[in-house]
PDB file of N, CA and C in Angstrom:
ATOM      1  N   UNK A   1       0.975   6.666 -15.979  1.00  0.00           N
ATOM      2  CA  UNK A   1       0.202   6.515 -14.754  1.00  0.00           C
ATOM      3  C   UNK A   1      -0.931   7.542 -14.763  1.00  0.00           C
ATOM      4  N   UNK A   2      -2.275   7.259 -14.341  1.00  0.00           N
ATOM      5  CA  UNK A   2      -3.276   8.082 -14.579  1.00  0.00           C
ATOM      6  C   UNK A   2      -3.217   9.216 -13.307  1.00  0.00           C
ATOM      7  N   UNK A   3      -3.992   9.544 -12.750  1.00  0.00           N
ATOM      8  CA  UNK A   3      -3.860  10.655 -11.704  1.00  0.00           C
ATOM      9  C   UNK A   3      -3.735  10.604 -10.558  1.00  0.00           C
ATOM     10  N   UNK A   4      -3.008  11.146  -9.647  1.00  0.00           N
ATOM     11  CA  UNK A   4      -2.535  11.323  -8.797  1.00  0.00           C
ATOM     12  C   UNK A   4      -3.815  11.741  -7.591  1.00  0.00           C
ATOM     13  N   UNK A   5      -4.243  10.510  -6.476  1.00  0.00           N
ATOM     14  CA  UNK A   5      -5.027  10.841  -5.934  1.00  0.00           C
ATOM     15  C   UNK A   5      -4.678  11.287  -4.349  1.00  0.00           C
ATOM     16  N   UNK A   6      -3.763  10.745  -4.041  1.00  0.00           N
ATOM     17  CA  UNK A   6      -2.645  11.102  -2.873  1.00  0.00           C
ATOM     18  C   UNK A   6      -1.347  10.670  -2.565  1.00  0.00           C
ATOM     19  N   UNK A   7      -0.389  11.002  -1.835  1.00  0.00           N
ATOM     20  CA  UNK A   7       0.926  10.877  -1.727  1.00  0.00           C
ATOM     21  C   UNK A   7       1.239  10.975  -0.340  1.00  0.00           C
ATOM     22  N   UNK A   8       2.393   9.993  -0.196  1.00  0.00           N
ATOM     23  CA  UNK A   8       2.828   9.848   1.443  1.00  0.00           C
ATOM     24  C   UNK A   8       4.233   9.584   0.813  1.00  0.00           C
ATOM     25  N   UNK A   9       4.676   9.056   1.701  1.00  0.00           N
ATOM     26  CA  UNK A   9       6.446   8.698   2.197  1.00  0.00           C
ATOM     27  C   UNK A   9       6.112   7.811   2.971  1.00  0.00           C
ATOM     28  N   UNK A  10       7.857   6.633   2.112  1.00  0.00           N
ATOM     29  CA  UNK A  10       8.319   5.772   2.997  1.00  0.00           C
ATOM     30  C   UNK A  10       9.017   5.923   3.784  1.00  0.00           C
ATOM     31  N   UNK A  11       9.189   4.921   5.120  1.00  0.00           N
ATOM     32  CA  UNK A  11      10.187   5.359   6.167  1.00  0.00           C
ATOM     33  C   UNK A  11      11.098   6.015   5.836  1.00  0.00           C
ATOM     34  N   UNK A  12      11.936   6.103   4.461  1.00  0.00           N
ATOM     35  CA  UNK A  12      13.232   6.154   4.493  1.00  0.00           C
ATOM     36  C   UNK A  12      13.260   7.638   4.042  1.00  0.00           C
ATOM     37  N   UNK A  13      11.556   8.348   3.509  1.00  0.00           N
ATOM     38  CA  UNK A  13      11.028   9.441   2.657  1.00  0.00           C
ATOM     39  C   UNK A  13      11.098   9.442   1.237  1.00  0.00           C
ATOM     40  N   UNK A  14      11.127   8.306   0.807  1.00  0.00           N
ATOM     41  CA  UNK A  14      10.843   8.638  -0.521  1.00  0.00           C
ATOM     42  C   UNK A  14       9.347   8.583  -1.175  1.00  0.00           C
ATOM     43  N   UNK A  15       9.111   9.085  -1.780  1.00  0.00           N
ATOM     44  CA  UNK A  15       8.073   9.937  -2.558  1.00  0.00           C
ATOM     45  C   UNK A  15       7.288   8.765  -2.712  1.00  0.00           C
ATOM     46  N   UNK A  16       5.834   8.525  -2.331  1.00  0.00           N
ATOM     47  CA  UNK A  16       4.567   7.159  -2.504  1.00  0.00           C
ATOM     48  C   UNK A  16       3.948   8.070  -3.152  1.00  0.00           C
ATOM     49  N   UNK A  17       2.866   7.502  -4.369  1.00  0.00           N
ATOM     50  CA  UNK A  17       1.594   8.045  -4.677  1.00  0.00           C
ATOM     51  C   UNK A  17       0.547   7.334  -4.509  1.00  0.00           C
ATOM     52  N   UNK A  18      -0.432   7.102  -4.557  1.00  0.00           N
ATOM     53  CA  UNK A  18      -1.632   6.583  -4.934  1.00  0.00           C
ATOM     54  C   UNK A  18      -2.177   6.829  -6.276  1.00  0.00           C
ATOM     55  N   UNK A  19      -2.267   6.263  -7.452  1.00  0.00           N
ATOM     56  CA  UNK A  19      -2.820   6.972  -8.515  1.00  0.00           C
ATOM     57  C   UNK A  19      -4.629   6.745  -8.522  1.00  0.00           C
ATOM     58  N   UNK A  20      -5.297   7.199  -9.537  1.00  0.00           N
ATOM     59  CA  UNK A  20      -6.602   7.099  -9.444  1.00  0.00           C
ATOM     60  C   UNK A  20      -6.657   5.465  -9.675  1.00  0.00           C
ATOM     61  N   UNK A  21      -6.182   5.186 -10.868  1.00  0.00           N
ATOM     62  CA  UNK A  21      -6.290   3.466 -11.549  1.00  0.00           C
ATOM     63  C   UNK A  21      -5.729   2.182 -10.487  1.00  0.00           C
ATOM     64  N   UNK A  22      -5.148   3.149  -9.801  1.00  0.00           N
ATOM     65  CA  UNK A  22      -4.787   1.807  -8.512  1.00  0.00           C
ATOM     66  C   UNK A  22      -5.574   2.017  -7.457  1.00  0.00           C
ATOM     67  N   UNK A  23      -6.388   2.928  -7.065  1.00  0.00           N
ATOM     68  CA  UNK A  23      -7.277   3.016  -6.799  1.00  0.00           C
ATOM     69  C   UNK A  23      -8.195   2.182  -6.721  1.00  0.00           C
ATOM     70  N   UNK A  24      -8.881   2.716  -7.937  1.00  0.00           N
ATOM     71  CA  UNK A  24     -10.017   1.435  -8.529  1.00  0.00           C
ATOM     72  C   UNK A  24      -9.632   0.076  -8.774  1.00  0.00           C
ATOM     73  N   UNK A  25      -8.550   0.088  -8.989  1.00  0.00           N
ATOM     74  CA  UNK A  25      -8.159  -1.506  -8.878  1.00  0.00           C
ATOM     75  C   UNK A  25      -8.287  -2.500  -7.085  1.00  0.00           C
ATOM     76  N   UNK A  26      -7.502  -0.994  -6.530  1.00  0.00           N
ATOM     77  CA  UNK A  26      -7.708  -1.530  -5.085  1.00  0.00           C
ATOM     78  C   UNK A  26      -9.255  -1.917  -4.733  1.00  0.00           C
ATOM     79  N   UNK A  27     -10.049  -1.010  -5.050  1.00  0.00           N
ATOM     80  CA  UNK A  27     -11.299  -0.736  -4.581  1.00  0.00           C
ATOM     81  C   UNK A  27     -12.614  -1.996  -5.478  1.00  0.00           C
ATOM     82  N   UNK A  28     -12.395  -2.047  -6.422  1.00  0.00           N
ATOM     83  CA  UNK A  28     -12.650  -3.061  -7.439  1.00  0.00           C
ATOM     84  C   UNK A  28     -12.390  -4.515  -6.873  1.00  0.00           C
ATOM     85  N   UNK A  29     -11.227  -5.002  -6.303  1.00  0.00           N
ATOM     86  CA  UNK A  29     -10.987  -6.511  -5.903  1.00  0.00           C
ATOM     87  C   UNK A  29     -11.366  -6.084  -4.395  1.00  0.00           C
ATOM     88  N   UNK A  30     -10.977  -4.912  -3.347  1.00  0.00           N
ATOM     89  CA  UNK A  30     -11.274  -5.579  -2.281  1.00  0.00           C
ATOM     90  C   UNK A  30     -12.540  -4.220  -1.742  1.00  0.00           C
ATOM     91  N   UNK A  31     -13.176  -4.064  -2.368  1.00  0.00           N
ATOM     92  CA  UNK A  31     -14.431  -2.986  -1.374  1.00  0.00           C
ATOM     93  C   UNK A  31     -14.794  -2.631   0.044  1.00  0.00           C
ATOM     94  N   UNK A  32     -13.977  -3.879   0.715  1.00  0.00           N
ATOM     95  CA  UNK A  32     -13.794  -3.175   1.941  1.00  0.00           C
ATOM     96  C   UNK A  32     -12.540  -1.767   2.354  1.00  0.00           C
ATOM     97  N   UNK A  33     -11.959  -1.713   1.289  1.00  0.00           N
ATOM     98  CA  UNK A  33     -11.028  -0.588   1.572  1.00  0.00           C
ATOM     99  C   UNK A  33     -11.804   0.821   1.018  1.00  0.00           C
ATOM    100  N   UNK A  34     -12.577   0.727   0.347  1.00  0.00           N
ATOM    101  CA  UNK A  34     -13.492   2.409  -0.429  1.00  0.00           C
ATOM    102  C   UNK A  34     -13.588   2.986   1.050  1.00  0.00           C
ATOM    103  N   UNK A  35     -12.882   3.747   0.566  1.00  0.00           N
ATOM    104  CA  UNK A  35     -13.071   5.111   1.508  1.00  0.00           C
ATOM    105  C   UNK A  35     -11.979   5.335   3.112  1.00  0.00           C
ATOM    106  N   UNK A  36     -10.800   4.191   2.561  1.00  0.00           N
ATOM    107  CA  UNK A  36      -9.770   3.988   3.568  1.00  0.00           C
ATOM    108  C   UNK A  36      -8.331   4.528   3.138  1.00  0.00           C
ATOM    109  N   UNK A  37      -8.449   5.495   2.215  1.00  0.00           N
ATOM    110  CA  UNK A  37      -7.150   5.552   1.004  1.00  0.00           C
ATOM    111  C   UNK A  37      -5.950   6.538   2.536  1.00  0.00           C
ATOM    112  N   UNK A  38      -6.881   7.390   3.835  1.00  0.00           N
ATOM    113  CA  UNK A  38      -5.567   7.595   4.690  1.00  0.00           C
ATOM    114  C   UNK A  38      -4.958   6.312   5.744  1.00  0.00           C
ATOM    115  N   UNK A  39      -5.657   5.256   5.497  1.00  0.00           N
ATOM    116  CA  UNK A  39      -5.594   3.935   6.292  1.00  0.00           C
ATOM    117  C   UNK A  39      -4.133   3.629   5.797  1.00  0.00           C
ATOM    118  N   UNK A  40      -4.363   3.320   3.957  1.00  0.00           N
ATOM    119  CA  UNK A  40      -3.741   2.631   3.250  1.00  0.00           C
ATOM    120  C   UNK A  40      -2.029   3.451   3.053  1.00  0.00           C
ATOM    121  N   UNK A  41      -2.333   4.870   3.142  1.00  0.00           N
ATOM    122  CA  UNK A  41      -1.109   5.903   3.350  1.00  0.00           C
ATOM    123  C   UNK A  41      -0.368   5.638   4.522  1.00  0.00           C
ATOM    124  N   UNK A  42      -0.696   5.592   5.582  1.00  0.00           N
ATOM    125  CA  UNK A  42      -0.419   5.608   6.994  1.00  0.00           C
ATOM    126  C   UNK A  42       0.199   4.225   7.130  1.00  0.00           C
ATOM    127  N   UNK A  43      -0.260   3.070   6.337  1.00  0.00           N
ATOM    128  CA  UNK A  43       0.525   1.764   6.426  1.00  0.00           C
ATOM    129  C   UNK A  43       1.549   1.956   5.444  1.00  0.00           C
ATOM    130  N   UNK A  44       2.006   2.725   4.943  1.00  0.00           N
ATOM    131  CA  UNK A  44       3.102   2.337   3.875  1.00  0.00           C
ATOM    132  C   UNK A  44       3.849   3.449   4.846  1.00  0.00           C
ATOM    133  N   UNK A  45       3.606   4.805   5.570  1.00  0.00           N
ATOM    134  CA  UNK A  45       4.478   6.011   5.894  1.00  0.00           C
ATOM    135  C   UNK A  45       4.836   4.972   7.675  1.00  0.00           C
ATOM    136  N   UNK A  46       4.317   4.234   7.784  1.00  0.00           N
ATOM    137  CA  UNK A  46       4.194   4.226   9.116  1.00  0.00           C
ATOM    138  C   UNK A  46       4.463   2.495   9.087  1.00  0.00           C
ATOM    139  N   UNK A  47       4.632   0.956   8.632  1.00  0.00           N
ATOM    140  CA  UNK A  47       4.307  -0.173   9.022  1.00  0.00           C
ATOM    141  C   UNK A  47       4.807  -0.605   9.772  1.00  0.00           C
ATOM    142  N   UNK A  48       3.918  -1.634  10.303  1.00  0.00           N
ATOM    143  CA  UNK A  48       4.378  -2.992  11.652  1.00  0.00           C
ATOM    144  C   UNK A  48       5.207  -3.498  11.115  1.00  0.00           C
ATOM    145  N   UNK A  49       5.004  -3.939  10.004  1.00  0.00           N
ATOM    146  CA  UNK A  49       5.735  -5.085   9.463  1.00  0.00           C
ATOM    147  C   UNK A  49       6.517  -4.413   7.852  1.00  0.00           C
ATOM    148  N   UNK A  50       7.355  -4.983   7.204  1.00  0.00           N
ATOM    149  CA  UNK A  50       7.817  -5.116   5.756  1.00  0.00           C
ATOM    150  C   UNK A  50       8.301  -6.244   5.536  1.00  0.00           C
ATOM    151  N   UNK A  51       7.894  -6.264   4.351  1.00  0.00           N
ATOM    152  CA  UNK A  51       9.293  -7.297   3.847  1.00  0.00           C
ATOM    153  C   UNK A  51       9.301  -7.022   2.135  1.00  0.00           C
ATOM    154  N   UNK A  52      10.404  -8.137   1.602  1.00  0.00           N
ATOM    155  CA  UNK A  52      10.743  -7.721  -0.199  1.00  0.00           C
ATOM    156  C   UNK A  52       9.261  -8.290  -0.461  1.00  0.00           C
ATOM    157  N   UNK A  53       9.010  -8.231  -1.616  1.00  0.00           N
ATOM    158  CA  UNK A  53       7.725  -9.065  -2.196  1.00  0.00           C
ATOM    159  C   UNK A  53       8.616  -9.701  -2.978  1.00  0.00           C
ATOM    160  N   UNK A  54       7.407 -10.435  -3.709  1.00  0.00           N
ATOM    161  CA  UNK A  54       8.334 -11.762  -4.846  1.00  0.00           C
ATOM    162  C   UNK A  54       9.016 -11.217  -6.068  1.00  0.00           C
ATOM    163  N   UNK A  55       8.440  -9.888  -6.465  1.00  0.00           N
ATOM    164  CA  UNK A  55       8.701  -9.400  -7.776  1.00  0.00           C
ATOM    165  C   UNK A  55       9.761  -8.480  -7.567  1.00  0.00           C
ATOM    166  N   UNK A  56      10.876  -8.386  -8.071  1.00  0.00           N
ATOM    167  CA  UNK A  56      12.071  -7.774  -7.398  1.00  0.00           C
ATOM    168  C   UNK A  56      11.131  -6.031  -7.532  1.00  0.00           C
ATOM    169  N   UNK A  57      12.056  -5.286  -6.432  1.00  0.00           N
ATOM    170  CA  UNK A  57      11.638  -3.438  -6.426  1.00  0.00           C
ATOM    171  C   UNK A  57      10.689  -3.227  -6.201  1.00  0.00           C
ATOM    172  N   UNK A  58       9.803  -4.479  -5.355  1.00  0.00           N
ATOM    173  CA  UNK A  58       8.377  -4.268  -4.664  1.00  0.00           C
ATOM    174  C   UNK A  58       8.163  -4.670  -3.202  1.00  0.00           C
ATOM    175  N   UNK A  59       7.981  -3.764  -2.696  1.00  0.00           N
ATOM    176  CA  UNK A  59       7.960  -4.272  -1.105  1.00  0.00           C
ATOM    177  C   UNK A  59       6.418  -4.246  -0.422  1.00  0.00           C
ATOM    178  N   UNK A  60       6.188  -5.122   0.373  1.00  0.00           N
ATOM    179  CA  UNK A  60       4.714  -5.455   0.854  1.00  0.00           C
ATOM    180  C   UNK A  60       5.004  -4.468   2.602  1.00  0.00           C
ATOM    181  N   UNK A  61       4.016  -3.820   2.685  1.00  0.00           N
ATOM    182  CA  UNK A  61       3.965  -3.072   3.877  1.00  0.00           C
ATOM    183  C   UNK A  61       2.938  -3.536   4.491  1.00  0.00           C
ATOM    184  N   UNK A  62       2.868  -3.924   5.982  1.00  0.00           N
ATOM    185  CA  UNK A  62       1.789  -4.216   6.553  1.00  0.00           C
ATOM    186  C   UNK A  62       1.441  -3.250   7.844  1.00  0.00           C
ATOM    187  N   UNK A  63      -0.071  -3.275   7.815  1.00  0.00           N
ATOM    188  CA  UNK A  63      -0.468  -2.250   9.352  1.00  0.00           C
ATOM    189  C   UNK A  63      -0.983  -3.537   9.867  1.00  0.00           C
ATOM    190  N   UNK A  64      -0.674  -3.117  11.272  1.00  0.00           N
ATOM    191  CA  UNK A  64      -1.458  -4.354  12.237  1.00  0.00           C
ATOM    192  C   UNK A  64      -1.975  -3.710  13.298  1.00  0.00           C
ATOM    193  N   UNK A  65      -1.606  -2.074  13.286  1.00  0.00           N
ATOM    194  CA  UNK A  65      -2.307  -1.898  14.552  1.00  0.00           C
ATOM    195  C   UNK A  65      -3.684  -1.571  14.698  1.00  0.00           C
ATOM    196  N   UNK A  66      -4.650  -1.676  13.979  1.00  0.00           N
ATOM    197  CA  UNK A  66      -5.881  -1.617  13.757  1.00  0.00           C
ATOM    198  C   UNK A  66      -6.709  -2.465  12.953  1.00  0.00           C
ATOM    199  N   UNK A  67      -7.617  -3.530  13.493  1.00  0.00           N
ATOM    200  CA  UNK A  67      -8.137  -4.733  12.087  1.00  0.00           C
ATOM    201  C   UNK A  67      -9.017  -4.052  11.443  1.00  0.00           C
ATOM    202  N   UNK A  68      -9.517  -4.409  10.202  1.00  0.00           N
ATOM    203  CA  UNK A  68      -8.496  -5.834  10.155  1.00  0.00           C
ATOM    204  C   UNK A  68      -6.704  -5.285   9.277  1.00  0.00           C
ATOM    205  N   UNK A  69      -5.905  -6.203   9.103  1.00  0.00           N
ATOM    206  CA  UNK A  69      -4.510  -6.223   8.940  1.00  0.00           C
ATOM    207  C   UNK A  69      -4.418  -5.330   7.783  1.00  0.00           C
ATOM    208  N   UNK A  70      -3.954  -4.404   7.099  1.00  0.00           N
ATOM    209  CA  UNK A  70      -3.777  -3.975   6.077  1.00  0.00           C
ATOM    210  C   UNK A  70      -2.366  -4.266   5.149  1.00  0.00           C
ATOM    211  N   UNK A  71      -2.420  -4.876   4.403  1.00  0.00           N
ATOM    212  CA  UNK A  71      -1.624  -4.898   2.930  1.00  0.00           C
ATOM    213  C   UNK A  71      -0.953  -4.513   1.949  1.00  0.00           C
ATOM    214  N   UNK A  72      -0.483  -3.586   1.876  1.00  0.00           N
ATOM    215  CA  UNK A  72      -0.388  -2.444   0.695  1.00  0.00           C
ATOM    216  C   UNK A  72       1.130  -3.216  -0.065  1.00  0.00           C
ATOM    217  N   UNK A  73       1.467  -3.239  -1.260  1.00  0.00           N
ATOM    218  CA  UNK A  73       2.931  -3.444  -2.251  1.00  0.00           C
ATOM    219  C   UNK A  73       2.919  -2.044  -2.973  1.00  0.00           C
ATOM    220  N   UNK A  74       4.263  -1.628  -2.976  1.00  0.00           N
ATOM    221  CA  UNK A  74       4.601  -0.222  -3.673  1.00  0.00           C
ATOM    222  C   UNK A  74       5.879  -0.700  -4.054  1.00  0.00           C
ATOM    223  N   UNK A  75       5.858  -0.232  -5.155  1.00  0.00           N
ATOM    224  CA  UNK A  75       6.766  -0.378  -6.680  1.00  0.00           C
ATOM    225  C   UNK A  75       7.774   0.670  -6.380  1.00  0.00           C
ATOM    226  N   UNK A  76       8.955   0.476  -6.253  1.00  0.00           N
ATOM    227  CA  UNK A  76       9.571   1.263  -5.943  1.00  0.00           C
ATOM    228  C   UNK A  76      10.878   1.485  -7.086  1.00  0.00           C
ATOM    229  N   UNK A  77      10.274   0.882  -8.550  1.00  0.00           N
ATOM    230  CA  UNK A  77      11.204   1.091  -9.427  1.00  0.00           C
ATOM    231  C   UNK A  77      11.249   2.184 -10.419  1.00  0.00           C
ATOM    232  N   UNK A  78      10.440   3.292  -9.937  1.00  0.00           N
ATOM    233  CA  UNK A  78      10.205   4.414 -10.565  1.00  0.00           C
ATOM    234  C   UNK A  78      10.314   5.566  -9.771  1.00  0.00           C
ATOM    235  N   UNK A  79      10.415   7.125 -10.230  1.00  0.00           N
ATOM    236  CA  UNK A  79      10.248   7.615  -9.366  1.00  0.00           C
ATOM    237  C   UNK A  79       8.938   8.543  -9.476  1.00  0.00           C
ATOM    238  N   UNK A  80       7.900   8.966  -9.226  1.00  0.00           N
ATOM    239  CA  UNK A  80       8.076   8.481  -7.525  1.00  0.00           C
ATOM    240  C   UNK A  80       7.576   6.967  -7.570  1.00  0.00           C
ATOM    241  N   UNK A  81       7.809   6.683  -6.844  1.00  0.00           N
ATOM    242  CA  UNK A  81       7.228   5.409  -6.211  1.00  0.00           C
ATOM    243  C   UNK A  81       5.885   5.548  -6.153  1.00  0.00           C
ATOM    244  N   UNK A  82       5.121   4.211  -6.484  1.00  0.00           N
ATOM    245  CA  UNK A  82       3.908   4.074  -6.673  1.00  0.00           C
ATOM    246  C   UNK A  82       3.204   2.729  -5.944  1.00  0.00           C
ATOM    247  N   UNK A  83       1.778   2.852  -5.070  1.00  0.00           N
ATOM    248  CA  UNK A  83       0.935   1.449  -4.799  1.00  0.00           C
ATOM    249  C   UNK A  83       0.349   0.837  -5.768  1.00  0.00           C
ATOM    250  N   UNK A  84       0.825  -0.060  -5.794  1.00  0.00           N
ATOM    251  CA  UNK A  84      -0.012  -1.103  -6.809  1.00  0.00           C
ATOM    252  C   UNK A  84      -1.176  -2.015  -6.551  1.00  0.00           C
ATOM    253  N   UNK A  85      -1.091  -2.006  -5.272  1.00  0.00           N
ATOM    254  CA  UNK A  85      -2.079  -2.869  -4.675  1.00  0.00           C
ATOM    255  C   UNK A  85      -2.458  -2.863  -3.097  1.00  0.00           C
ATOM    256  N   UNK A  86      -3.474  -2.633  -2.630  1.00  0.00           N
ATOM    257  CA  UNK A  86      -3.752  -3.098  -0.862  1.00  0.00           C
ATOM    258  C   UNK A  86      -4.775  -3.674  -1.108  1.00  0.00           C
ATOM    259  N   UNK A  87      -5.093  -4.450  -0.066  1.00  0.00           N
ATOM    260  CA  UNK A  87      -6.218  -5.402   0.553  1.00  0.00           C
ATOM    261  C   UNK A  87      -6.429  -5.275   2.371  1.00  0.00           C
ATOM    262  N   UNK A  88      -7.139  -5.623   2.989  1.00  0.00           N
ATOM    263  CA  UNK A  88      -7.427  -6.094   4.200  1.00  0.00           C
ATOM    264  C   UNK A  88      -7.719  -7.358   4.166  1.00  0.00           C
ATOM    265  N   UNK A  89      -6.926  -8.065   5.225  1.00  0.00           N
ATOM    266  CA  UNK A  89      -6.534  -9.726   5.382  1.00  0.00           C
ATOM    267  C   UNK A  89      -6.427  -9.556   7.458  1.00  0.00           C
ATOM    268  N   UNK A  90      -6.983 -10.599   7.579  1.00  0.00           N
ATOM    269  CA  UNK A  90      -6.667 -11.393   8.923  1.00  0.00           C
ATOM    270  C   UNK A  90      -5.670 -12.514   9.012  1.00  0.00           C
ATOM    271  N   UNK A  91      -5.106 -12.572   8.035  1.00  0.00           N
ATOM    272  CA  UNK A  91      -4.128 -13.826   8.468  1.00  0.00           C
ATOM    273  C   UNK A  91      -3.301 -13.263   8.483  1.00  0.00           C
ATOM    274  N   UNK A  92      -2.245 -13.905   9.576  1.00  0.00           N
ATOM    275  CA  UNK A  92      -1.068 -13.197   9.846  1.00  0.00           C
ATOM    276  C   UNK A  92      -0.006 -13.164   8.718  1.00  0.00           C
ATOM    277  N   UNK A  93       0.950 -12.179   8.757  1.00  0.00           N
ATOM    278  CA  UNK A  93       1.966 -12.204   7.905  1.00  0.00           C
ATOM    279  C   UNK A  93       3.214 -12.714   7.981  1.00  0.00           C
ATOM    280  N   UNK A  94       2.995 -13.195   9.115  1.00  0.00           N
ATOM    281  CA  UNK A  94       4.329 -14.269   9.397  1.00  0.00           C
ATOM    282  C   UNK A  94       4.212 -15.993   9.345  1.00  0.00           C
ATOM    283  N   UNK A  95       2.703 -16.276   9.226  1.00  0.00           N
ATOM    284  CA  UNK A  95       2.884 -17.460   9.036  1.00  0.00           C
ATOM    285  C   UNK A  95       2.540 -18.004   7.054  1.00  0.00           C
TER     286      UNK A  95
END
């Protein structure tokens, strides 16, 4: 994993990072997130919503209390635990 650009906790406290390369990956597909990386912390330490994702040991965290909706999946099959991905989306996560 390349470098370590920040770190939070999940509800439960276990150890989140942000690395630099997921980063740019985040920032690369969705550019509306550059420059939101305590947005994207605060939805994984803090979400409205969770649920499993499709890929087993990955869970999708959602913020809703501020639009638009935030996105984030963290890999939780390593330690520490790592984001692999956020976006900002308006469609709901329940339908």
């Amino acid at each position: 994993m390349s470098r370590k650009v920040a770190e939070t906790s999940s509800p439960e406290g276990i150890t989140v990072v942000l690395s630099e390369s997921r980063l740019a990956h985040i920032v690369a597909g969705h550019e509306n997130l550059a420059g939101h990386v305590d947005e994207i912390l605060a939805t994984v330490q803090e979400p409205s919503l969770r649920f499993d994702d499709v890929r087993p040991g990955r869970e999708r965290f959602y913020g809703l209390e501020t639009g638009p909706q935030r996105f984030v999946v963290v890999e939780f099959t390593s330690t520490p635990a790592f984001i692999v991905t956020a976006f900002a989306d308006d469609a709901d996560p329940l339908t």
